[in-house]
PDB file of N, CA and C in Angstrom:
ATOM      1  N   UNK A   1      63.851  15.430  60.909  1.00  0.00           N
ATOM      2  CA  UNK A   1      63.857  16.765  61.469  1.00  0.00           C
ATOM      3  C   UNK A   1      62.435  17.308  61.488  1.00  0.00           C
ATOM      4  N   UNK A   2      62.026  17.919  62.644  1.00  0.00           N
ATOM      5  CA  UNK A   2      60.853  18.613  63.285  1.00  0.00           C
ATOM      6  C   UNK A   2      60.689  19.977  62.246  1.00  0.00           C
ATOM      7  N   UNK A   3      59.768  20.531  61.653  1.00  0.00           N
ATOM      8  CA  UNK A   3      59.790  21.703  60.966  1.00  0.00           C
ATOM      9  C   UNK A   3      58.847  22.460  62.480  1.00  0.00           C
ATOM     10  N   UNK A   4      59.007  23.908  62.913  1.00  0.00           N
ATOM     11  CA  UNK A   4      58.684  24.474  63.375  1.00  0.00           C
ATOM     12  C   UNK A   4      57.385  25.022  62.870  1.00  0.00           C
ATOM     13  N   UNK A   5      56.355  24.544  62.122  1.00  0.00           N
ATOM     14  CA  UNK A   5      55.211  24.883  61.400  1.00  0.00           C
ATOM     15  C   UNK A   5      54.240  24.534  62.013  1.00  0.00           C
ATOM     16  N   UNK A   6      52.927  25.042  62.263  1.00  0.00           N
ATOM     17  CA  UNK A   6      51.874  24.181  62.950  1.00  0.00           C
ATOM     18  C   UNK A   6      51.576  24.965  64.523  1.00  0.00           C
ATOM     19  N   UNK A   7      50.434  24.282  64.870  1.00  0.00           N
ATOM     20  CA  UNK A   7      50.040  24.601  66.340  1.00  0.00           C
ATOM     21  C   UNK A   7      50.935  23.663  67.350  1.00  0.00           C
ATOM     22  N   UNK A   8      50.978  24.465  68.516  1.00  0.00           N
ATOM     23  CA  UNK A   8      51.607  24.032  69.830  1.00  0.00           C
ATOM     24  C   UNK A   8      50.621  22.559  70.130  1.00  0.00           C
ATOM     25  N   UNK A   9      50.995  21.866  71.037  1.00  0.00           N
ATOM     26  CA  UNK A   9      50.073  20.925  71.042  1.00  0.00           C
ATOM     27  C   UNK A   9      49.289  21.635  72.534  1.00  0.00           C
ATOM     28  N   UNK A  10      49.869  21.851  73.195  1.00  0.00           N
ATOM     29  CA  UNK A  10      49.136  22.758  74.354  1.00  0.00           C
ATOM     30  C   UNK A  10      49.116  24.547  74.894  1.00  0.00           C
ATOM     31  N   UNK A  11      48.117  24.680  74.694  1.00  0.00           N
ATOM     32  CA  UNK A  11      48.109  26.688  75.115  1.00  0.00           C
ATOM     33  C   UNK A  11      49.053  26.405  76.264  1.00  0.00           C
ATOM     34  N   UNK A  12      49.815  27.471  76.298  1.00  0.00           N
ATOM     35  CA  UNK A  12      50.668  27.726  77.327  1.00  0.00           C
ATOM     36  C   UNK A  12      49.912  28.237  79.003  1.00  0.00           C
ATOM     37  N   UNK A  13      48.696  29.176  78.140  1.00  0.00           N
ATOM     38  CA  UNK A  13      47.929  29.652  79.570  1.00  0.00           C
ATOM     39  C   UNK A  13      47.209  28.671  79.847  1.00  0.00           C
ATOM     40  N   UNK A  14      46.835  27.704  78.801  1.00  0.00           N
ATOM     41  CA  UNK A  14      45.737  26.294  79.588  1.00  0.00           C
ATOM     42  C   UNK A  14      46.836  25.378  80.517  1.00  0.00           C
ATOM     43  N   UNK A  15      47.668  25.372  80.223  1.00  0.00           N
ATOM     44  CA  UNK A  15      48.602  24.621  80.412  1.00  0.00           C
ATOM     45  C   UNK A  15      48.276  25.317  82.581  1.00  0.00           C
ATOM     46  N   UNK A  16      48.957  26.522  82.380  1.00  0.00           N
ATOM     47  CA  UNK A  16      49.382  27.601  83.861  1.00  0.00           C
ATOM     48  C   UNK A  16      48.164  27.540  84.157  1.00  0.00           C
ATOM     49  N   UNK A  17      47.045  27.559  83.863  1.00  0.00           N
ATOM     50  CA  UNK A  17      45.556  27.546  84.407  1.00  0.00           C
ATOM     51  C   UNK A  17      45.021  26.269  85.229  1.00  0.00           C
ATOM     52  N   UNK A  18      45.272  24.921  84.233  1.00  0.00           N
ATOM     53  CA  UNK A  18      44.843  23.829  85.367  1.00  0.00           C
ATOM     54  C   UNK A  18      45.983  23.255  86.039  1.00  0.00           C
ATOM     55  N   UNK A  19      47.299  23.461  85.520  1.00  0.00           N
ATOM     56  CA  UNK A  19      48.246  23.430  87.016  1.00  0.00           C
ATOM     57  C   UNK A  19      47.761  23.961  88.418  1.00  0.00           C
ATOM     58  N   UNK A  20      47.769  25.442  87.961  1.00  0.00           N
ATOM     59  CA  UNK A  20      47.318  26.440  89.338  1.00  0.00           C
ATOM     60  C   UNK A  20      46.252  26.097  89.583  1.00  0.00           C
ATOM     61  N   UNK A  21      44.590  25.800  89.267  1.00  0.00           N
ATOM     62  CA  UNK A  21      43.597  24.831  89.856  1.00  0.00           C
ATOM     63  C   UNK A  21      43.878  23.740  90.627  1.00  0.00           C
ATOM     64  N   UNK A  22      44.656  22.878  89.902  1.00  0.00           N
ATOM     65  CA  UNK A  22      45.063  21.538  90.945  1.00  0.00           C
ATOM     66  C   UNK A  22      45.253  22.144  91.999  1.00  0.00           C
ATOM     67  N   UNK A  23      46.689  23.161  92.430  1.00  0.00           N
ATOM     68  CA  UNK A  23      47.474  23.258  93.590  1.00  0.00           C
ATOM     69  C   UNK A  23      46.456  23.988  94.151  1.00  0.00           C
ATOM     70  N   UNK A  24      45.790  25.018  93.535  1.00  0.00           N
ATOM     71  CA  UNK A  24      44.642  25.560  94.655  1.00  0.00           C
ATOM     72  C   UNK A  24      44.125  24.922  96.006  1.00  0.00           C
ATOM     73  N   UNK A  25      43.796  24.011  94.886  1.00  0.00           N
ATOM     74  CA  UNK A  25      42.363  22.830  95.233  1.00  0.00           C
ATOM     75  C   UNK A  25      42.919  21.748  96.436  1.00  0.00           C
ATOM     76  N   UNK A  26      44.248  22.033  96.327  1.00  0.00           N
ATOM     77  CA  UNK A  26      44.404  20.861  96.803  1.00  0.00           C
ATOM     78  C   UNK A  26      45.778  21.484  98.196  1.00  0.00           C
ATOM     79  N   UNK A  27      45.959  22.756  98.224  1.00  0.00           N
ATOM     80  CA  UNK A  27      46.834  23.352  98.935  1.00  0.00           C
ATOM     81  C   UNK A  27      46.100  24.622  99.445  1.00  0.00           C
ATOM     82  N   UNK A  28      45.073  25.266  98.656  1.00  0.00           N
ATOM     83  CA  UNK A  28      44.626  26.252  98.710  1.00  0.00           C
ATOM     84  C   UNK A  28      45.303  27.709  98.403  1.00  0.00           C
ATOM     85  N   UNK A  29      45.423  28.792  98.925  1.00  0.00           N
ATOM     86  CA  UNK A  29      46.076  30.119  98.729  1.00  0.00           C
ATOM     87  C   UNK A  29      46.661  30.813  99.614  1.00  0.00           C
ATOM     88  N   UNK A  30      47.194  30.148 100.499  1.00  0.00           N
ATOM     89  CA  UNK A  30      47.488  30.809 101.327  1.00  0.00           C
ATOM     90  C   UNK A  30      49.127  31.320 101.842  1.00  0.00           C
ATOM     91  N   UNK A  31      49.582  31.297 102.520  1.00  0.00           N
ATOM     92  CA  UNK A  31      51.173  31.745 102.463  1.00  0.00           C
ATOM     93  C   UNK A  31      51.910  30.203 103.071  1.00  0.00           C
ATOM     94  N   UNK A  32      51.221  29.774 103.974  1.00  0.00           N
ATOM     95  CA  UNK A  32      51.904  27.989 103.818  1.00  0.00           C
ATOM     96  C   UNK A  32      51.355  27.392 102.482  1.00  0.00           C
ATOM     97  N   UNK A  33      50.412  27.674 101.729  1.00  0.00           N
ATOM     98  CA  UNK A  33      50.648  27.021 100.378  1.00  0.00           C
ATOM     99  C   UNK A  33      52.195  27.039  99.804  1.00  0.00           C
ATOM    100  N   UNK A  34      52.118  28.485  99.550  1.00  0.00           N
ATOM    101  CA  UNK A  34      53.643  28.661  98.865  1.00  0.00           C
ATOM    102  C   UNK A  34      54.508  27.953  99.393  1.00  0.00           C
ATOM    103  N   UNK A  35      54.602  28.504 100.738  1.00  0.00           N
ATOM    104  CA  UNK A  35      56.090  27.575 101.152  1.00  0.00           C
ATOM    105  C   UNK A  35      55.858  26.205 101.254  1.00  0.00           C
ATOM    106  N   UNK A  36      54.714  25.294 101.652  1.00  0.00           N
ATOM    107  CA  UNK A  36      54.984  23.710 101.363  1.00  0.00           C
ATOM    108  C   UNK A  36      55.239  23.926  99.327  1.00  0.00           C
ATOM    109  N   UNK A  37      54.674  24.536  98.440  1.00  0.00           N
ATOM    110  CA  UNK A  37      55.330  24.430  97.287  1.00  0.00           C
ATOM    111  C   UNK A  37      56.539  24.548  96.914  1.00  0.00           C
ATOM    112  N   UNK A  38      57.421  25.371  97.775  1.00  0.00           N
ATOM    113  CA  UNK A  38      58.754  26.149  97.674  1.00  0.00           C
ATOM    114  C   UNK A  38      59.296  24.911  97.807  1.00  0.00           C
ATOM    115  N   UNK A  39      59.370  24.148  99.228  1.00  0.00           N
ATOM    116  CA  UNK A  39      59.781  23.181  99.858  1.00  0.00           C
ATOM    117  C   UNK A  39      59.346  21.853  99.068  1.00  0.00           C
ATOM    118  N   UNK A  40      58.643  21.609  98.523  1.00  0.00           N
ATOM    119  CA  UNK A  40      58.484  20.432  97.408  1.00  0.00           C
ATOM    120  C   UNK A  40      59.192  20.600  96.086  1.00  0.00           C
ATOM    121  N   UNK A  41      59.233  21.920  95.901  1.00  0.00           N
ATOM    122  CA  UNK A  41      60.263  21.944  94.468  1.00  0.00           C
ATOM    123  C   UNK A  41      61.463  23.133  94.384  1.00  0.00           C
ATOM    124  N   UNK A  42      61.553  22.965  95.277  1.00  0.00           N
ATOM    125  CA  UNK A  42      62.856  24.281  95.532  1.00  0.00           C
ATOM    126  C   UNK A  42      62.755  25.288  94.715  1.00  0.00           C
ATOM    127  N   UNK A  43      61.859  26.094  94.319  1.00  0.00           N
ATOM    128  CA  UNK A  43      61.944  26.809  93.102  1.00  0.00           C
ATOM    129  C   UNK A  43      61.360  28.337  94.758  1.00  0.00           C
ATOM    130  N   UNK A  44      61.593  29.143  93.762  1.00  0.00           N
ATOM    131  CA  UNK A  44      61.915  30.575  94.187  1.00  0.00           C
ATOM    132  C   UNK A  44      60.279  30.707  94.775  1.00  0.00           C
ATOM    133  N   UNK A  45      59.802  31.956  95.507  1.00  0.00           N
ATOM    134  CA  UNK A  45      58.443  31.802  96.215  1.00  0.00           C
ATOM    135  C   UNK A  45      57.718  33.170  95.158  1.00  0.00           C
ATOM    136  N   UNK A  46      58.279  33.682  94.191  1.00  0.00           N
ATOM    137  CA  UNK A  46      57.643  34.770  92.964  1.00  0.00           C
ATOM    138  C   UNK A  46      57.367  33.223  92.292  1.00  0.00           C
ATOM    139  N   UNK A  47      58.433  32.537  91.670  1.00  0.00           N
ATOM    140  CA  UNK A  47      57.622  31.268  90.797  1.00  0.00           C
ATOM    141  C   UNK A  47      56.399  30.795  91.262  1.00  0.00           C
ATOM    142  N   UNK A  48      56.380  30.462  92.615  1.00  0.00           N
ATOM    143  CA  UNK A  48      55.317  29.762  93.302  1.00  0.00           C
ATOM    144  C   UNK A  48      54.635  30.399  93.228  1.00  0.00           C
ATOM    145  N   UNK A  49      54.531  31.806  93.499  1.00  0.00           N
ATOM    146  CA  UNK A  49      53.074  32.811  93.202  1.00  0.00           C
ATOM    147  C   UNK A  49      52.761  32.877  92.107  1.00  0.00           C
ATOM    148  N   UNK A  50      53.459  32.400  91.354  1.00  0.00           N
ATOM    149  CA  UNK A  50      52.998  32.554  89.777  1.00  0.00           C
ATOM    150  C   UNK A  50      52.504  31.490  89.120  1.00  0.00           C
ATOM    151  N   UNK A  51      52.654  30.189  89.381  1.00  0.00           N
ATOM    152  CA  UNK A  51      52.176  28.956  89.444  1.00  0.00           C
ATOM    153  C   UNK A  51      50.819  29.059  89.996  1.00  0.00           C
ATOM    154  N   UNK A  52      50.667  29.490  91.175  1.00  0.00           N
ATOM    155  CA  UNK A  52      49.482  29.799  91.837  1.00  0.00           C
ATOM    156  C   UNK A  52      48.410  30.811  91.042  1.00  0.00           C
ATOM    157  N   UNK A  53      48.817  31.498  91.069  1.00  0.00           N
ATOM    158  CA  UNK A  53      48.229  32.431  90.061  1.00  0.00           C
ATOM    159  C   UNK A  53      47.768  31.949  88.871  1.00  0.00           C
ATOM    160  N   UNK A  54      48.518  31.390  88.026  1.00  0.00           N
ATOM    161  CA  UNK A  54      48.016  31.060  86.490  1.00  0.00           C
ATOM    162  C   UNK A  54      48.611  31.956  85.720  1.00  0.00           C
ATOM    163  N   UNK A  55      49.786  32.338  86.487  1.00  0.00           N
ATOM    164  CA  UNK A  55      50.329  33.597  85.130  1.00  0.00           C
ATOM    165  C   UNK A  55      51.344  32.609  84.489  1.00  0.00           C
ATOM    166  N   UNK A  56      52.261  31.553  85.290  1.00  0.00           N
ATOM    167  CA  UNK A  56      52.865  30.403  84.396  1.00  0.00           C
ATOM    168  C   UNK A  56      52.847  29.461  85.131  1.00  0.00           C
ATOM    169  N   UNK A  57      53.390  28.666  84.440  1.00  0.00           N
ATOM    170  CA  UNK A  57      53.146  26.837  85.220  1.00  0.00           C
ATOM    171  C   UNK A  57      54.701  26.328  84.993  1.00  0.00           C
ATOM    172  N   UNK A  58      54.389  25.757  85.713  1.00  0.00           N
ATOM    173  CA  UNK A  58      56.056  24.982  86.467  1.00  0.00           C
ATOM    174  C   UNK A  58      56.150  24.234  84.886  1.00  0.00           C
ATOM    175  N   UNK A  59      58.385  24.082  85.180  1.00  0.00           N
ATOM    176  CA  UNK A  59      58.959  23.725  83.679  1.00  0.00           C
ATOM    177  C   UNK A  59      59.606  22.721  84.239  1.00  0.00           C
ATOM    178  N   UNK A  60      60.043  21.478  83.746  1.00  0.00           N
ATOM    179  CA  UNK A  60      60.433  20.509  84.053  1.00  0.00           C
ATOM    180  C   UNK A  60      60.764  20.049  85.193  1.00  0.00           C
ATOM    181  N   UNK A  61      61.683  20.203  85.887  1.00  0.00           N
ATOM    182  CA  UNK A  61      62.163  19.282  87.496  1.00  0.00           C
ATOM    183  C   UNK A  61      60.972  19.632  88.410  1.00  0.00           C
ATOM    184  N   UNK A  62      60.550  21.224  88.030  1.00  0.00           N
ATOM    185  CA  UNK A  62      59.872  21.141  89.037  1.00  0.00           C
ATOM    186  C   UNK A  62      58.332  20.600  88.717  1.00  0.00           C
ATOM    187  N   UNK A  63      57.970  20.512  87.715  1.00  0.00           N
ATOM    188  CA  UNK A  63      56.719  19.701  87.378  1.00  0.00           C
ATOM    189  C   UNK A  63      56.549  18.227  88.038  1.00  0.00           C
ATOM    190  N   UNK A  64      58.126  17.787  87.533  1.00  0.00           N
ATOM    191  CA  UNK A  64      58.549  16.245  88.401  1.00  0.00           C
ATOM    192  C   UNK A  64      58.015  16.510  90.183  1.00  0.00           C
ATOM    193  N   UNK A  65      58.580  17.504  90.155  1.00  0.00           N
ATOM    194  CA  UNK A  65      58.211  17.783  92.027  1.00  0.00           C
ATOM    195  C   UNK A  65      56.822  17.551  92.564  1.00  0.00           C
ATOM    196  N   UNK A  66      56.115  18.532  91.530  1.00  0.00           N
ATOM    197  CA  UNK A  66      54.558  18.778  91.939  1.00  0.00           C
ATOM    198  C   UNK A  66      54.178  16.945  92.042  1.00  0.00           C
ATOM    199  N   UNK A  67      54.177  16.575  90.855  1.00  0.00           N
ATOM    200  CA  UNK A  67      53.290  15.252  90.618  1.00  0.00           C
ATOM    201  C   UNK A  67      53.594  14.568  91.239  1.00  0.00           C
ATOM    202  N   UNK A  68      54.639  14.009  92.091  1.00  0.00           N
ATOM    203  CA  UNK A  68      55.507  13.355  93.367  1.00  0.00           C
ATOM    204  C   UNK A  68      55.085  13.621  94.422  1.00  0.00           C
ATOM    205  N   UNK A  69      54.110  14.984  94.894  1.00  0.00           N
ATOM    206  CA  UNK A  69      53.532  15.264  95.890  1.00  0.00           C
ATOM    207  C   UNK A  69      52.320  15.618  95.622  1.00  0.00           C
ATOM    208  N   UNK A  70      51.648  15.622  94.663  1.00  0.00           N
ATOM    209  CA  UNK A  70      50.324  16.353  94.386  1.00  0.00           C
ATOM    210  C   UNK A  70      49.843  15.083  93.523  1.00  0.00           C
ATOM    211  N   UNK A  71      48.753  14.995  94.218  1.00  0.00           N
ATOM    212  CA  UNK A  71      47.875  13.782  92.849  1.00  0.00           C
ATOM    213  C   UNK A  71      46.810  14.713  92.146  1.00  0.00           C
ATOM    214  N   UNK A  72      46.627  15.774  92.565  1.00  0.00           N
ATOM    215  CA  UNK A  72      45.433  16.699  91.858  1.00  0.00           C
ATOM    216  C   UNK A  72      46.145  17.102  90.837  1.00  0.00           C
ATOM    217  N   UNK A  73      47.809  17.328  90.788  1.00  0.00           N
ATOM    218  CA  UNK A  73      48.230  18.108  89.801  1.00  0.00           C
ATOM    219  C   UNK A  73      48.899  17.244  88.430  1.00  0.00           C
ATOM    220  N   UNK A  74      49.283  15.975  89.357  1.00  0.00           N
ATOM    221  CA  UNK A  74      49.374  14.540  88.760  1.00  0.00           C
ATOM    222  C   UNK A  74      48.044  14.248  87.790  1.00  0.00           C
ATOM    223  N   UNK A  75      47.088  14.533  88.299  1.00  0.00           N
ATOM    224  CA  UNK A  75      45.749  14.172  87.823  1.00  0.00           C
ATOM    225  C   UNK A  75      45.630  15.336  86.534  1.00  0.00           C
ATOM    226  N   UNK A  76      45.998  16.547  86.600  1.00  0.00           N
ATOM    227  CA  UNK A  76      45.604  17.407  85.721  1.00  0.00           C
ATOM    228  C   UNK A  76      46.839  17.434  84.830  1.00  0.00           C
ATOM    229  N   UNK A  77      48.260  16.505  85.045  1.00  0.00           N
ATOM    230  CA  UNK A  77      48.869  16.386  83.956  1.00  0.00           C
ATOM    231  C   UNK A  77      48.640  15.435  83.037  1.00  0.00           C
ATOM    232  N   UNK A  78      48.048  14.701  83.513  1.00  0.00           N
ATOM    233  CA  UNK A  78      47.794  13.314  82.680  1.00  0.00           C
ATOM    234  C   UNK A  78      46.551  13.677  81.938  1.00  0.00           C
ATOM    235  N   UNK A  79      45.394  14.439  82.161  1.00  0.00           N
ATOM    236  CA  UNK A  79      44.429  14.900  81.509  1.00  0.00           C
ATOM    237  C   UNK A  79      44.752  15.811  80.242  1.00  0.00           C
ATOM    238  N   UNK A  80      45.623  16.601  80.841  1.00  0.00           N
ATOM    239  CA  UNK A  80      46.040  17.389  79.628  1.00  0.00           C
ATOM    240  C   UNK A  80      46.851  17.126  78.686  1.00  0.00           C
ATOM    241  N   UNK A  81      47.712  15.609  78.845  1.00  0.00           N
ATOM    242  CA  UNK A  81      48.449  14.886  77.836  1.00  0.00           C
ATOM    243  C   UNK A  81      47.314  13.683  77.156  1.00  0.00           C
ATOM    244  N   UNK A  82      46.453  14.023  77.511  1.00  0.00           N
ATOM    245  CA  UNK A  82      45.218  13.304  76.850  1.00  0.00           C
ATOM    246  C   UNK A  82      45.454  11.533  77.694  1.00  0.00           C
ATOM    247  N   UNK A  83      45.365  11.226  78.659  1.00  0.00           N
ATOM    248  CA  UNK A  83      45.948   9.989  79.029  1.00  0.00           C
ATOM    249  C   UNK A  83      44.448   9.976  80.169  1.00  0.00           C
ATOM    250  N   UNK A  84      43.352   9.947  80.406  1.00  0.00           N
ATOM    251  CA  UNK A  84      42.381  10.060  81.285  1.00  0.00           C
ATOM    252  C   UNK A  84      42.411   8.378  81.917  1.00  0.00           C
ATOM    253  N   UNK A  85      43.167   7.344  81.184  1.00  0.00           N
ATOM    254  CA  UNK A  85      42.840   6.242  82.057  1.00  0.00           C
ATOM    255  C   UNK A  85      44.130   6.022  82.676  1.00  0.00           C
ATOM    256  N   UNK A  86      45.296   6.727  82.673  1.00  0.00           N
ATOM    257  CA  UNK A  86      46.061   6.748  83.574  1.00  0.00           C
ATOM    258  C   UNK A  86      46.064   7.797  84.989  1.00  0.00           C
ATOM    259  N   UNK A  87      45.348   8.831  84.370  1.00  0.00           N
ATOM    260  CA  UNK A  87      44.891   9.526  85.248  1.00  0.00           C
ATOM    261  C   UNK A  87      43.737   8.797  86.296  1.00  0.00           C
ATOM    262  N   UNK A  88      42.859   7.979  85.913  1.00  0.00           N
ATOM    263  CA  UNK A  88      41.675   6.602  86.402  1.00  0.00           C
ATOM    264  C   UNK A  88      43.135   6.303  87.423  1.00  0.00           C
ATOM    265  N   UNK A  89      43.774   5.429  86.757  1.00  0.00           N
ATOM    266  CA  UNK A  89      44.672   4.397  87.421  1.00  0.00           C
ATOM    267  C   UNK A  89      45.365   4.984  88.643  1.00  0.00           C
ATOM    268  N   UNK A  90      45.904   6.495  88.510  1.00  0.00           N
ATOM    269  CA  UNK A  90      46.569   7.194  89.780  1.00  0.00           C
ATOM    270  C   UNK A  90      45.634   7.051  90.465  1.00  0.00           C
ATOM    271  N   UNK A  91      44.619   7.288  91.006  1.00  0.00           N
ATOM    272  CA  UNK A  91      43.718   7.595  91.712  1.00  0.00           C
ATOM    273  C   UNK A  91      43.034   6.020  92.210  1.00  0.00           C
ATOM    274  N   UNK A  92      43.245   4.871  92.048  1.00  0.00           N
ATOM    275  CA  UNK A  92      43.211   4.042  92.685  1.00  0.00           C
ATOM    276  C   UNK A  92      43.726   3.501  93.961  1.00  0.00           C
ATOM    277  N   UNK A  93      44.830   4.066  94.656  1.00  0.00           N
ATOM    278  CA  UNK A  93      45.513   3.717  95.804  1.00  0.00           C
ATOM    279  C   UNK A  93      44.205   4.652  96.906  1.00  0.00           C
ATOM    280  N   UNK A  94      43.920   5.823  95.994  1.00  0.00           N
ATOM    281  CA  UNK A  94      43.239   6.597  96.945  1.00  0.00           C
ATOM    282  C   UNK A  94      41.953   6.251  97.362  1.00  0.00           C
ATOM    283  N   UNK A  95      41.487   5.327  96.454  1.00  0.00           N
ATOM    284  CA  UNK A  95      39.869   5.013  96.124  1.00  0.00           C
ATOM    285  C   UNK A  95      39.838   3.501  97.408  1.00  0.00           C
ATOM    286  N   UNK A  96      40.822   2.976  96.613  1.00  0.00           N
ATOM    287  CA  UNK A  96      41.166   1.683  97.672  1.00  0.00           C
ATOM    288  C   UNK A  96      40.945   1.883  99.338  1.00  0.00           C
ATOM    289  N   UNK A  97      42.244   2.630  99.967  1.00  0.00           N
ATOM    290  CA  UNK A  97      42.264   3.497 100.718  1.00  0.00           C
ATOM    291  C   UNK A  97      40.513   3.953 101.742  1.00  0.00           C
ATOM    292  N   UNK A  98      39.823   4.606 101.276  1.00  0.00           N
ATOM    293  CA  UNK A  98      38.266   4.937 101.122  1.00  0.00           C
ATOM    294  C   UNK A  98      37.791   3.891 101.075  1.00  0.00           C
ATOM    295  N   UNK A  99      37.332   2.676  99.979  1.00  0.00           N
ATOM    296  CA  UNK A  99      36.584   1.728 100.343  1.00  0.00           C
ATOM    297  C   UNK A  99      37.205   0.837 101.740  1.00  0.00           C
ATOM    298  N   UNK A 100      38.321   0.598 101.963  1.00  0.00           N
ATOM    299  CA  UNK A 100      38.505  -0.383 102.886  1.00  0.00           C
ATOM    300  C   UNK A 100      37.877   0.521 104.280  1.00  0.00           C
ATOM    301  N   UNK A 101      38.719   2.181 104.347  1.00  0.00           N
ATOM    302  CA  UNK A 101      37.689   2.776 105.513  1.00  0.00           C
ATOM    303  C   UNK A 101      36.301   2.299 105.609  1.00  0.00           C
ATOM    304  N   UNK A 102      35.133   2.802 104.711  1.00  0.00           N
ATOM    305  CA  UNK A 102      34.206   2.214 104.227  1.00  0.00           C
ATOM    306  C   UNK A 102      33.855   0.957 105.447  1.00  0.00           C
ATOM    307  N   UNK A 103      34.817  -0.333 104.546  1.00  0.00           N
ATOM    308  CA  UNK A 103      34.398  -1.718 105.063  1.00  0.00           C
ATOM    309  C   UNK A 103      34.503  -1.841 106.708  1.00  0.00           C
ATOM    310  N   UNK A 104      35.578  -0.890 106.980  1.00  0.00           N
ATOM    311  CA  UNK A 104      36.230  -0.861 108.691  1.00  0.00           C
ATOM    312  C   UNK A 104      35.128  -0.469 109.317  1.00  0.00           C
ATOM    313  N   UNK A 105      34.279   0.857 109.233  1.00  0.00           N
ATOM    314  CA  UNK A 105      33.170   1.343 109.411  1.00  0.00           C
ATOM    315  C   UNK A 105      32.016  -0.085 109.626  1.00  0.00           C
ATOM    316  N   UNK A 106      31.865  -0.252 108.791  1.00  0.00           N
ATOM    317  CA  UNK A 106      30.499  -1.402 108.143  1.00  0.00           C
ATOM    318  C   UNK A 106      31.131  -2.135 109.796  1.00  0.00           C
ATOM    319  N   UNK A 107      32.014  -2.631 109.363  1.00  0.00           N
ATOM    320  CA  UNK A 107      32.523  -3.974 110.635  1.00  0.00           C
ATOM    321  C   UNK A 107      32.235  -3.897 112.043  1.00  0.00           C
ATOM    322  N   UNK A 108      32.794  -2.453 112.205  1.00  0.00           N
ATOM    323  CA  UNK A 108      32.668  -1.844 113.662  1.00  0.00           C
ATOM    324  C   UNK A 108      31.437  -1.859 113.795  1.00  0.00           C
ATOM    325  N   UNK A 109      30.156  -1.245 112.639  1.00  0.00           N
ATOM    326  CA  UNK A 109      28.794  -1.245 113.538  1.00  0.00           C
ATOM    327  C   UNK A 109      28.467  -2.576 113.799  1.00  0.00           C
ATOM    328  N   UNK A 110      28.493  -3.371 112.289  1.00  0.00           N
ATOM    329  CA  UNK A 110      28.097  -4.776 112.853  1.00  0.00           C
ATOM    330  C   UNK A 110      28.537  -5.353 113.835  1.00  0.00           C
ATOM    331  N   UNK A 111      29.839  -5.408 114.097  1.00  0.00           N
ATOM    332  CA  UNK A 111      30.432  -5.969 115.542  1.00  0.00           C
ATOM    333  C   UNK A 111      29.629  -5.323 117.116  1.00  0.00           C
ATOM    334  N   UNK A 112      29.716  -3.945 117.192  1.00  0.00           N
ATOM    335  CA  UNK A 112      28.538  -2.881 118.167  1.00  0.00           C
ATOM    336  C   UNK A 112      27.024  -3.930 118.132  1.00  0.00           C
ATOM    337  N   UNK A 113      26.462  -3.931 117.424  1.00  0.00           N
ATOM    338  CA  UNK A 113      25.175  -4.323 116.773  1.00  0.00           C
ATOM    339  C   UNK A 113      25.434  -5.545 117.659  1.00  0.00           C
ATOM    340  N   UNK A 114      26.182  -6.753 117.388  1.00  0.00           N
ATOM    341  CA  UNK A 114      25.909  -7.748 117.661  1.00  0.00           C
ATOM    342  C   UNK A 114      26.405  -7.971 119.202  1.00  0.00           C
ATOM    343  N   UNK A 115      27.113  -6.956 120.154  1.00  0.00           N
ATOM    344  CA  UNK A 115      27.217  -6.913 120.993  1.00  0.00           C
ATOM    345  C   UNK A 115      25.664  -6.472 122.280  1.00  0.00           C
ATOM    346  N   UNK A 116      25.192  -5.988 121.146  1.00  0.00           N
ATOM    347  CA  UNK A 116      23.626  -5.192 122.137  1.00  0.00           C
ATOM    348  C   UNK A 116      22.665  -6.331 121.694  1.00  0.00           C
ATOM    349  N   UNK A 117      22.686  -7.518 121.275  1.00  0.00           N
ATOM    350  CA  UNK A 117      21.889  -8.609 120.935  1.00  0.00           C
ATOM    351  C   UNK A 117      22.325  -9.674 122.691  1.00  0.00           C
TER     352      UNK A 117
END
């Protein structure tokens, strides 16, 4: 049995603070923010302003929601459960993604290039 003694392991407002950063950052503030949020986690559009805000942060299903559609917020849950190389690891499909653009780029000039020879 758990004794109720001791510190929380996370501030509740740190917690509502880099939630609502992620979705900022990555949805921005605007009134289609909310509703693509509404519409990703069915939750009410006062929650969503409040998520947004930093006055609270999403409680279970809908946390599941965010991180299923949000890798910024994915990214700032895994940071704040202390996990930074799984947070590394999400962010590989995206990195991948980018370098192969990258290589597509490189190809096309060289291919151009060797056409004006």
């Amino acid at each position: 049995m758990f004794t109720k003694t001791g510190n929380s392991f996370l501030d509740t407002k740190q917690y509502a603070d880099q939630i609502a950063k992620a979705l900022r950052a990555e949805l921005g503030t605007t009134h289609q923010a909310t509703k693509t949020l509404m519409r990703w986690t069915n939750a009410k559009e006062r929650t969503v302003k409040n998520w947004l805000a930093g006055t609270s942060g999403p409680r279970g299903e809908h946390l599941v929601a965010l991180v299923k559609h949000s890798d910024l917020a994915l990214s700032a849950f895994l940071c704040m459960a202390d996990r930074p190389h799984a947070a590394a690891a999400s962010e590989l499909p995206l990195l991948r993604r980018k370098l192969q653009a990258a290589i597509d780029g490189i190809d096309a000039f060289l291919r151009a290039g060797e056409m004006q020879l």
